[in-house]
Each structure stands twice: as structure tokens, then as C-alpha cells.
C-alpha atoms as a PDB file:
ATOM      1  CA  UNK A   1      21.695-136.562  34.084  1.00  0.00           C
ATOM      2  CA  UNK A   2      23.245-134.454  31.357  1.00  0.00           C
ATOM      3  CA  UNK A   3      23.904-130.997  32.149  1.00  0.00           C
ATOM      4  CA  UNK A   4      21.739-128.490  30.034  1.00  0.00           C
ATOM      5  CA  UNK A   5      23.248-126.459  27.455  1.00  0.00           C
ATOM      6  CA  UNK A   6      23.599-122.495  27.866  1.00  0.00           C
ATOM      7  CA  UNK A   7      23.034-121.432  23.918  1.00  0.00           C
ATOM      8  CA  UNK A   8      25.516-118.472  24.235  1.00  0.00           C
ATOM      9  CA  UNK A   9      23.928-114.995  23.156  1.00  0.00           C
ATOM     10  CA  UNK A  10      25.048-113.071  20.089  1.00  0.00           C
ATOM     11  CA  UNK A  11      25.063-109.020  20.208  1.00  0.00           C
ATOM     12  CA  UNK A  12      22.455-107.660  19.201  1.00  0.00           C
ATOM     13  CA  UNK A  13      24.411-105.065  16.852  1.00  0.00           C
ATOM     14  CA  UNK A  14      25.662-107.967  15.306  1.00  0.00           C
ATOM     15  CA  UNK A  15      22.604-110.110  14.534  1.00  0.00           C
ATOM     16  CA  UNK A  16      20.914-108.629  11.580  1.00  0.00           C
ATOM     17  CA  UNK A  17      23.553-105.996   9.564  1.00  0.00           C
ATOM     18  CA  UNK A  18      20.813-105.863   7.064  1.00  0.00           C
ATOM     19  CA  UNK A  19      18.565-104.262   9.370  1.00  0.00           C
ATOM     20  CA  UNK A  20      21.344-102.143  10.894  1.00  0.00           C
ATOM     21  CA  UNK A  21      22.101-100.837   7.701  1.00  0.00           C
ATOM     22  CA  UNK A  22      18.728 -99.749   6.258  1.00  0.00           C
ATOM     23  CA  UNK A  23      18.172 -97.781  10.183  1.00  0.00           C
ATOM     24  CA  UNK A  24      21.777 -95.888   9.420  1.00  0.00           C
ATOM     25  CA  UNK A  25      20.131 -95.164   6.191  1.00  0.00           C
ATOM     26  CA  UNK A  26      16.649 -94.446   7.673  1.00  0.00           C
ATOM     27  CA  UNK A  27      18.709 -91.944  10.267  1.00  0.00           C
ATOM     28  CA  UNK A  28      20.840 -90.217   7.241  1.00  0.00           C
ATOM     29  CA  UNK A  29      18.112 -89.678   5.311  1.00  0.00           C
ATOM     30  CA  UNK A  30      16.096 -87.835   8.203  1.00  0.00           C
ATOM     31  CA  UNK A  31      18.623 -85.600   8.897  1.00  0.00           C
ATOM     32  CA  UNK A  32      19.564 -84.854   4.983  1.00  0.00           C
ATOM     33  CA  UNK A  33      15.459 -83.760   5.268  1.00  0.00           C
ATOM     34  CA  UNK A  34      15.655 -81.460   7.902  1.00  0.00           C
ATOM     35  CA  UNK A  35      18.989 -79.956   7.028  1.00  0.00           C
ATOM     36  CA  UNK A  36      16.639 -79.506   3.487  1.00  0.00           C
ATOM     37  CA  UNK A  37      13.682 -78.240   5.291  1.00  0.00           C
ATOM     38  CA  UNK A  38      15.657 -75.735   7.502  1.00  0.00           C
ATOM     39  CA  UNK A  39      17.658 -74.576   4.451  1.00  0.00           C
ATOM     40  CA  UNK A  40      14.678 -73.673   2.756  1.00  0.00           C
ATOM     41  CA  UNK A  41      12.792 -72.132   5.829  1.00  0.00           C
ATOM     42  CA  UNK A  42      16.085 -69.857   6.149  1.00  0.00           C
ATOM     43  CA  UNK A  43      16.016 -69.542   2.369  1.00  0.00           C
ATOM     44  CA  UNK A  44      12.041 -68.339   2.461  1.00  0.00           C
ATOM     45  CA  UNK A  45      13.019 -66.374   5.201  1.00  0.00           C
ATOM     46  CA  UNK A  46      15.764 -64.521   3.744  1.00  0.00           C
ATOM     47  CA  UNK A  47      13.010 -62.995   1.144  1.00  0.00           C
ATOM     48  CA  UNK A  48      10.822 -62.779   2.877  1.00  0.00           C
ATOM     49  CA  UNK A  49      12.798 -60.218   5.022  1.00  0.00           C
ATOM     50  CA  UNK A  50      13.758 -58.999   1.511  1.00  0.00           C
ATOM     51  CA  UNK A  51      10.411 -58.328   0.324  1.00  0.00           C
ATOM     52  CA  UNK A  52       9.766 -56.434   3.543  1.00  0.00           C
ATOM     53  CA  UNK A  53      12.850 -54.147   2.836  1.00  0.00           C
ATOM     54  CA  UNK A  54      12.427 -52.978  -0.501  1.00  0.00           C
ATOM     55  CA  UNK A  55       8.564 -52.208   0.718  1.00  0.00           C
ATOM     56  CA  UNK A  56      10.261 -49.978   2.960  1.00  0.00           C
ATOM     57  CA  UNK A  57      13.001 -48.260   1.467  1.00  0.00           C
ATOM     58  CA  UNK A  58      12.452 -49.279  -2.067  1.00  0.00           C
ATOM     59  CA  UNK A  59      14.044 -51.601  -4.741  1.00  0.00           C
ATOM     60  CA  UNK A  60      18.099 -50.569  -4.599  1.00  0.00           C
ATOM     61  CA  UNK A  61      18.374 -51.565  -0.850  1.00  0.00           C
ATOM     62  CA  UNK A  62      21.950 -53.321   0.117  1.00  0.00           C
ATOM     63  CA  UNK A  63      22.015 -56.306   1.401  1.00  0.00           C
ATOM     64  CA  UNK A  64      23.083 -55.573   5.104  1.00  0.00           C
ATOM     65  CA  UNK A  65      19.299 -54.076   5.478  1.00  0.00           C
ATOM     66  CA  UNK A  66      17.971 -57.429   4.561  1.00  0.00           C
ATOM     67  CA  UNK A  67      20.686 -59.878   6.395  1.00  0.00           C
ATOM     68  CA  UNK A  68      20.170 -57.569   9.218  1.00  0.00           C
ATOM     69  CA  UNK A  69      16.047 -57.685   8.633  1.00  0.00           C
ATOM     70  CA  UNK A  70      16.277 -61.575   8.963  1.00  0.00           C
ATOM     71  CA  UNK A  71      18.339 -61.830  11.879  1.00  0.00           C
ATOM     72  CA  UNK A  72      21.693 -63.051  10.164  1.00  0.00           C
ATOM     73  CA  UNK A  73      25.098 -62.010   9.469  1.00  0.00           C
ATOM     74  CA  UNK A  74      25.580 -61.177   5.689  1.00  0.00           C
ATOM     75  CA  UNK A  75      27.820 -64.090   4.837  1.00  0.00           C
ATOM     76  CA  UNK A  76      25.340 -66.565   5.659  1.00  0.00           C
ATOM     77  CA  UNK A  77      23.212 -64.677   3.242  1.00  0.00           C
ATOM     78  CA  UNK A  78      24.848 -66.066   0.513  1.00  0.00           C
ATOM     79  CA  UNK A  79      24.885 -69.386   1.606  1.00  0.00           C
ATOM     80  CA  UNK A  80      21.711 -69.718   0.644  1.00  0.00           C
ATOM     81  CA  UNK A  81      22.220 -68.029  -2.913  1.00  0.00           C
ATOM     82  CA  UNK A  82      24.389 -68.149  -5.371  1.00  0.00           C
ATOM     83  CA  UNK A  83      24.474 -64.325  -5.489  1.00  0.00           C
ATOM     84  CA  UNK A  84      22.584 -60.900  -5.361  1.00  0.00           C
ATOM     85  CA  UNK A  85      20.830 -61.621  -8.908  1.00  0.00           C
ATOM     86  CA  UNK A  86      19.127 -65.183  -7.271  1.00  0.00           C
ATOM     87  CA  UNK A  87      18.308 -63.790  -4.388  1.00  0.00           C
ATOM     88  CA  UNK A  88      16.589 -60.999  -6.294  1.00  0.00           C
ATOM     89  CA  UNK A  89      14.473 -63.235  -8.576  1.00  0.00           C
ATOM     90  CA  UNK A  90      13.568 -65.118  -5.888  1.00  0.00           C
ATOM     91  CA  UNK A  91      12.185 -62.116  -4.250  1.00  0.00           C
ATOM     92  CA  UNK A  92      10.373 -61.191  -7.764  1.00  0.00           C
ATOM     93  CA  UNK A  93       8.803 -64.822  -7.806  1.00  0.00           C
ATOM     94  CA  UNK A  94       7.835 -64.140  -4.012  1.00  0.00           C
ATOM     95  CA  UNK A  95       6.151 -61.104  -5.045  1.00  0.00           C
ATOM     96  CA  UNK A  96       4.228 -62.342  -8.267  1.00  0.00           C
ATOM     97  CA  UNK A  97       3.110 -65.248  -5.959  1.00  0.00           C
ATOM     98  CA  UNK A  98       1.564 -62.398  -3.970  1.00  0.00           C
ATOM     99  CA  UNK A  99       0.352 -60.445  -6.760  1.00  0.00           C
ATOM    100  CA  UNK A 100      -1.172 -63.718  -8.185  1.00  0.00           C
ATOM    101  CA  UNK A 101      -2.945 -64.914  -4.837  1.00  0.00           C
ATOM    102  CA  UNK A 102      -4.539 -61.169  -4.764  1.00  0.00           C
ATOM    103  CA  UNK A 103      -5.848 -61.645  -7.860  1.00  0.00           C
ATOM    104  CA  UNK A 104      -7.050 -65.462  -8.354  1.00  0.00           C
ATOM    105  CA  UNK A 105     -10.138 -64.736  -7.478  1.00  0.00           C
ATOM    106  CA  UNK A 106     -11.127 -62.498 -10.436  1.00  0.00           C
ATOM    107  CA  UNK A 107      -9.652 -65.188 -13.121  1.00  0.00           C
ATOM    108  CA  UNK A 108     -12.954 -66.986 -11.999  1.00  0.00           C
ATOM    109  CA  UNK A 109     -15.803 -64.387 -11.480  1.00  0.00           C
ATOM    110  CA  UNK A 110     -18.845 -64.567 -13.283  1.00  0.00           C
ATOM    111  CA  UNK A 111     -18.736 -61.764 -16.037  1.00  0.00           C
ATOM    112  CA  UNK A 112     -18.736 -61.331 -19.455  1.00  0.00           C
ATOM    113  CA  UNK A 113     -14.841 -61.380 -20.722  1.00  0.00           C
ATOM    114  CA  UNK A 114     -14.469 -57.329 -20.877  1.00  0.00           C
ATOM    115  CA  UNK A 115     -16.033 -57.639 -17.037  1.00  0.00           C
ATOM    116  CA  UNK A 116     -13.440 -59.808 -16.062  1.00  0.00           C
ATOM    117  CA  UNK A 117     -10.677 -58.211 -17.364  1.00  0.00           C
ATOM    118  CA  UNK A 118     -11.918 -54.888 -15.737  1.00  0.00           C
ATOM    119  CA  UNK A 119     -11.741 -56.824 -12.577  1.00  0.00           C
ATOM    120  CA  UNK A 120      -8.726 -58.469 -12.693  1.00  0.00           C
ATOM    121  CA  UNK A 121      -6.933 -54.919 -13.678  1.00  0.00           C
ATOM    122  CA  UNK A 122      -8.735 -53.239 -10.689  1.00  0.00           C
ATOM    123  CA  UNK A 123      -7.364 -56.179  -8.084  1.00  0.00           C
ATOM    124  CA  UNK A 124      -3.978 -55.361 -10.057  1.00  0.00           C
ATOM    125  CA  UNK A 125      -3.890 -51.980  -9.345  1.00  0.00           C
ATOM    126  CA  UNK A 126      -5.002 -51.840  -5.824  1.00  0.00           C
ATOM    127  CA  UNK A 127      -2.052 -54.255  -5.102  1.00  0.00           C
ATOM    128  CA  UNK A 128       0.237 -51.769  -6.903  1.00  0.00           C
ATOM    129  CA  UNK A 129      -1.033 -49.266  -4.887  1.00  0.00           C
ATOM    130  CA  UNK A 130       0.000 -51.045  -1.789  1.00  0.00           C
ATOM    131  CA  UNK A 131       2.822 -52.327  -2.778  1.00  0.00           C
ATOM    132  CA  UNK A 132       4.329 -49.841  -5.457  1.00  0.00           C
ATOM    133  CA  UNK A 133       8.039 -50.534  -4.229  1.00  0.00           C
ATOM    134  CA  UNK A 134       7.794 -54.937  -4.655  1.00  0.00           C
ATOM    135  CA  UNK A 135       5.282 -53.362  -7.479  1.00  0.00           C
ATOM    136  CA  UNK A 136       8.307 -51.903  -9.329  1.00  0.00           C
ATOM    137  CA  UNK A 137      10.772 -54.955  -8.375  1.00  0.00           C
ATOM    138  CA  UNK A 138       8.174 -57.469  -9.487  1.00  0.00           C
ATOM    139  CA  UNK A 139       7.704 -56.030 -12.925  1.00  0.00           C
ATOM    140  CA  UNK A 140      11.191 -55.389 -13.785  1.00  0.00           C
ATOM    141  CA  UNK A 141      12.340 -59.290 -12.593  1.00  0.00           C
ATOM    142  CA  UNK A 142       9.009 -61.615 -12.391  1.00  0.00           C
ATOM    143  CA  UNK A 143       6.690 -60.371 -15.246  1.00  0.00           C
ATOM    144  CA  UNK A 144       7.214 -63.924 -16.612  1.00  0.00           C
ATOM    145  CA  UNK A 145       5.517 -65.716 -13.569  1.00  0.00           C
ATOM    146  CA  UNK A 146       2.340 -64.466 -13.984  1.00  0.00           C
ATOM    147  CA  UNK A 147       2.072 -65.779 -17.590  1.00  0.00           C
ATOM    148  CA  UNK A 148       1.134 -69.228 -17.517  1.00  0.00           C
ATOM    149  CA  UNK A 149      -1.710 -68.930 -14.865  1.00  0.00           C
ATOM    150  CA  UNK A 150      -2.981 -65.960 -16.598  1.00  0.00           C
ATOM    151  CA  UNK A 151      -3.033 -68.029 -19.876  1.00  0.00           C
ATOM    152  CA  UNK A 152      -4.690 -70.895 -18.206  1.00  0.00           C
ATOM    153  CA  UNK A 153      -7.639 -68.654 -16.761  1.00  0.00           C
ATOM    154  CA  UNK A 154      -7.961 -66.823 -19.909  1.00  0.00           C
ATOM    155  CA  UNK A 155      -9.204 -69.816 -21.349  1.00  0.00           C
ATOM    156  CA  UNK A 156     -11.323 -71.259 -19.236  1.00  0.00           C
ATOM    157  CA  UNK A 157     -12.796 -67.865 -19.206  1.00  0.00           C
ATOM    158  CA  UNK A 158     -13.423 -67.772 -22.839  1.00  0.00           C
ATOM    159  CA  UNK A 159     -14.573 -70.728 -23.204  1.00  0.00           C
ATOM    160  CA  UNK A 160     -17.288 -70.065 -20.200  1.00  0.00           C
ATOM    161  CA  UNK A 161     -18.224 -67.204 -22.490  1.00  0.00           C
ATOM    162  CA  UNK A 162     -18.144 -69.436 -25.836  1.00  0.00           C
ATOM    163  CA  UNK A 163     -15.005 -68.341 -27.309  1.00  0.00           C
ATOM    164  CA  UNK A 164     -13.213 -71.984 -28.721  1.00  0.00           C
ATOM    165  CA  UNK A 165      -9.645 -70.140 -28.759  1.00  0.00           C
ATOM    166  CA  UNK A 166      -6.391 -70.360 -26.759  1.00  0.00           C
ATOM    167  CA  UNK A 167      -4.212 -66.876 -25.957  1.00  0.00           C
ATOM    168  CA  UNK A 168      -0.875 -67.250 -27.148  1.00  0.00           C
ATOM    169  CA  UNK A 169       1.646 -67.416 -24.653  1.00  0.00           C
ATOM    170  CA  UNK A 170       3.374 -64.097 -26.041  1.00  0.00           C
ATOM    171  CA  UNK A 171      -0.173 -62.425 -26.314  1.00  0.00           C
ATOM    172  CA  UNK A 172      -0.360 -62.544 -22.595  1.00  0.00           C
ATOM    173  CA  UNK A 173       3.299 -61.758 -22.343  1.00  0.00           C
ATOM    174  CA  UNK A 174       2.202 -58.542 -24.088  1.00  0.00           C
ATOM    175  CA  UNK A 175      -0.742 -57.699 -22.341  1.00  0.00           C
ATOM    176  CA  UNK A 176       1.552 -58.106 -18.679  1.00  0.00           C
ATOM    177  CA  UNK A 177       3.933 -55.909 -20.038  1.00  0.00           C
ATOM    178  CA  UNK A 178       1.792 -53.262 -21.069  1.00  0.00           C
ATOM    179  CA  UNK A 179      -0.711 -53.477 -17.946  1.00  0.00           C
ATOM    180  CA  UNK A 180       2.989 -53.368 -15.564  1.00  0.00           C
ATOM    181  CA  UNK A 181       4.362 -50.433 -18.035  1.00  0.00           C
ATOM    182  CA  UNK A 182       0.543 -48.244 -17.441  1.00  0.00           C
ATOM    183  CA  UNK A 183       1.357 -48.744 -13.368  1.00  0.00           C
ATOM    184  CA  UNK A 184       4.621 -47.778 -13.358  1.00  0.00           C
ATOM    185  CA  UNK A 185       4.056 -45.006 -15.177  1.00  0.00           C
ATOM    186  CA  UNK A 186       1.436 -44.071 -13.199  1.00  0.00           C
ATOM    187  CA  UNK A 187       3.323 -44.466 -10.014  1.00  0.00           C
ATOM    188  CA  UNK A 188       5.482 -41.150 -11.293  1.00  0.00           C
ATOM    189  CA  UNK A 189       2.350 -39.181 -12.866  1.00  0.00           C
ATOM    190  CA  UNK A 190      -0.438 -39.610 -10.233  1.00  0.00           C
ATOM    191  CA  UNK A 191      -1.436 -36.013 -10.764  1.00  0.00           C
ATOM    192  CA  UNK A 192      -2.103 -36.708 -14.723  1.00  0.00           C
ATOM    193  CA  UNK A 193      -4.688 -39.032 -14.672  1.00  0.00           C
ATOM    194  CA  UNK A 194      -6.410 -40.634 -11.511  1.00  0.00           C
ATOM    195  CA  UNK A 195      -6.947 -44.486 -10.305  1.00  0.00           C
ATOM    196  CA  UNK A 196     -10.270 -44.779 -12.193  1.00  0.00           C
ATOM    197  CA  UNK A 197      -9.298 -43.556 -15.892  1.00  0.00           C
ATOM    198  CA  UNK A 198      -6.064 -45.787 -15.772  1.00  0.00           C
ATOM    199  CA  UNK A 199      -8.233 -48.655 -14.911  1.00  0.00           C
ATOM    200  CA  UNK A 200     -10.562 -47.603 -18.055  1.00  0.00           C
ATOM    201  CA  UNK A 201      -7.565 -47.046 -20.015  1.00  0.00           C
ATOM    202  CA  UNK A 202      -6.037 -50.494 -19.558  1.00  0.00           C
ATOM    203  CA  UNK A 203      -8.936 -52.365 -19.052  1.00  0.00           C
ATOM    204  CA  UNK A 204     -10.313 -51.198 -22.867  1.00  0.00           C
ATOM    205  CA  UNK A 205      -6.509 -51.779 -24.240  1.00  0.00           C
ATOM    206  CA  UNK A 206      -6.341 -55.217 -22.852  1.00  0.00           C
ATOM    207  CA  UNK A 207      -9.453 -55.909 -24.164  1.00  0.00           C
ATOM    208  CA  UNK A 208      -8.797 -54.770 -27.284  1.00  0.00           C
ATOM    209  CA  UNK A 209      -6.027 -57.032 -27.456  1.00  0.00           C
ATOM    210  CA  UNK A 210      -7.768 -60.029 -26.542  1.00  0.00           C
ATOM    211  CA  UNK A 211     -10.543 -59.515 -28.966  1.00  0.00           C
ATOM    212  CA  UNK A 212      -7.739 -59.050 -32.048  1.00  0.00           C
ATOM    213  CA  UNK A 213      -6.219 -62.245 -30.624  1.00  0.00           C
ATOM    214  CA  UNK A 214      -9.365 -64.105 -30.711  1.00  0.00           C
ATOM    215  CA  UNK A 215     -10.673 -62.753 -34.172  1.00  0.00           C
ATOM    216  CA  UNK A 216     -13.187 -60.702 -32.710  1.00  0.00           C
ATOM    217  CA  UNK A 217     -14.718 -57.012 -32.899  1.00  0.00           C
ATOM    218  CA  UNK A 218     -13.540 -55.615 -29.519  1.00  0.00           C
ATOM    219  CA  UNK A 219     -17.369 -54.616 -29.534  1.00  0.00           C
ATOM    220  CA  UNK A 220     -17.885 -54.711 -25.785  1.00  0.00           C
ATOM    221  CA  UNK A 221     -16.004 -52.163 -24.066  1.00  0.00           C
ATOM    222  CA  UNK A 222     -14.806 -53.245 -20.055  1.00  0.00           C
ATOM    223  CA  UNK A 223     -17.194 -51.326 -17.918  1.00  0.00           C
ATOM    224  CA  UNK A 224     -16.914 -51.289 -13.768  1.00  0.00           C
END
């Protein structure tokens, strides 16, 4: 009888290197995703404890307040931004993502055009009022982000109502501008004019505006 041959055994590790080398790659690419993830949660974190600051004690606040507000030494502030000006836009594009959630649901109310843009200044300034310190920071860094969803909503608003026109880009560039220079104002003259008349005021302006944009009499005025 012949004696059975024992078919020797090759490692494991060494049987497919194909396979071994697309689960090195499968194990890289897991931790390069976290390490992103956890960058950006300390990143969001960072302005968000940013945001909270200037609420508190207003937009030139140093930087130890907010590395101290998020629970990290001030050098690893900055390893998460290129400097003080990122860090503060990103804190401006936090708060017109705020601003902008607050107010989304005006852009699509049922109203006339002057109706809705009475509505949409009124969510505006009862955010100011809450916020007047991000308020301030917003305006002077993040006007810009609210321009393209306002733009958007603006015409499928006017076109609800029967208007076949598009705002300009730079109309509602203007119209931002002027509604954030009204507020701020208003945040240093509160005994001049109340809440109510500024929302008027701007309201009728911005209406104005639109209507001169559009080629039409600004014959509706907003009303509450």
C-alpha cells in the first residue's frame, strides 16, 4: 500500500495578497473617515462654542473664551483653521444657516408677494431680536449666504402669484443689505422707532424694490 500524501498547508497571510491588499486598503480608508468625521465634529464644535460666545459677550470676543467654551486648549484651535478670519466666516455661515432655517418657512406661505415679504421680514427681525450679537456678526461676514436661497424662493413665489420674472442675483444682494443695515441700526436706536414701524418700513422698501425689479407698480403695499 502506498502511503497517503500530506498536501502541506500554505499561510493563510500568504494565500491571496490580492485580497490582503484591498482589506489594508478597506482598513486605511476607515480610519482616514473617522479621522475626517471627528475633524469636522471638533471643527462644528469649535463654532458652535463660537456662536455661543459672541451671543454672550458680543462679536470682538478673543479666542481663549471660545477654545476655553469648547473644552480645548487654544492651539488646537487652529488646527482646525487656517486662522481667526476662517474661523470667523465659518461662524457667519453657522449663523445665516440659523437665520435661514428660522425663516424657510415664510419663503413658502400662502400670500400675496407684499404678504410674504412682510412675513419673511417679521421672522427676520424676531431672530435679530434674539440674537442681536450673531445678528451683528452675521451681517457684517455672511450676508452673501442668504442670497441664493432667497433668490430661489423669490421665484417660485412670483411665479405662484403670476409674475414670469427672475430677481437678479444683485437685486437680492441689495435688498439683504438694506433689510441687515434697518436692524442694525435699529439695534442702537430702539427708542426712535419701535419693532412694528421698522417692520412697515422695510417691508414697503423691499417691496418697492421688488416691484421696480419686476416692472411693476409697487401698488400693493405689505400689510401684517
Amino acid at each position: 500500500m502506498g502511503t497517503a500524501r500530506t498536501r502541506s498547508r500554505v499561510p493563510s497571510r500568504y494565500s491571496d495578497p490580492v485580497s490582503d491588499a484591498v482589506r489594508r486598503d478597506t482598513i486605511a480608508a476607515r480610519r482616514a473617515a473617522a479621522a475626517t468625521e471627528e475633524r469636522a465634529r471638533r471643527r462644528q464644535l469649535i463654532v458652535e462654542a463660537a456662536a455661543r460666545v459672541i451671543e454672550e459677550y458680543g462679536t470682538d470676543t478673543g479666542l481663549n473664551v471660545v477654545a476655553d467654551r469648547a473644552g480645548l486648549p487654544r492651539p488646537h484651535v487652529y488646527r482646525h483653521f487656517t486662522g481667526k478670519e476662517d474661523l470667523d466666516q465659518a461662524v457667519a455661515r453657522h449663523a445665516a444657516r440659523l437665520l435661514s432655517a428660522w425663516i424657510r418657512p415664510s419663503l413658502s406661505a400662502p400670500g400675496t408677494p407684499p404678504e410674504v415679504v412682510y412675513a419673511i421680514i417679521g421672522r427676520v427681525l424676531s431672530w435679530a431680536v434674539a440674537h442681536p450679537n450673531l445678528y451683528r456678526f452675521r451681517a457684517r461676514l455672511g450676508t452673501a449666504q442668504a442670497v441664493p436661497e432667497l433668490a430661489d424662493a423669490a421665484v417660485v413665489n412670483l411665479r405662484a402669484a403670476g409674475y414670469d420674472a427672475q430677481l437678479p442675483a444683485y437685486v437680492v444682494a441689495g435688498v439683504v443689505g438694506m433689510v441687515d443695515a434697518g436692524i442694525i441700526w435699529w439695534f442702537d436706536h430702539r427708542d426712535e422707532t419701535g419693532l412694528d414701524q421698522l417692520n412697515d418700513w422695510l417691508a414697503a422698501q423691499v417691496w418697492r424694490v421688488v416691484a421696480e425689479a419686476l416692472g411693476q407698480p409697487p401698488a400693493a403695499t405689505p400689510a401684517p
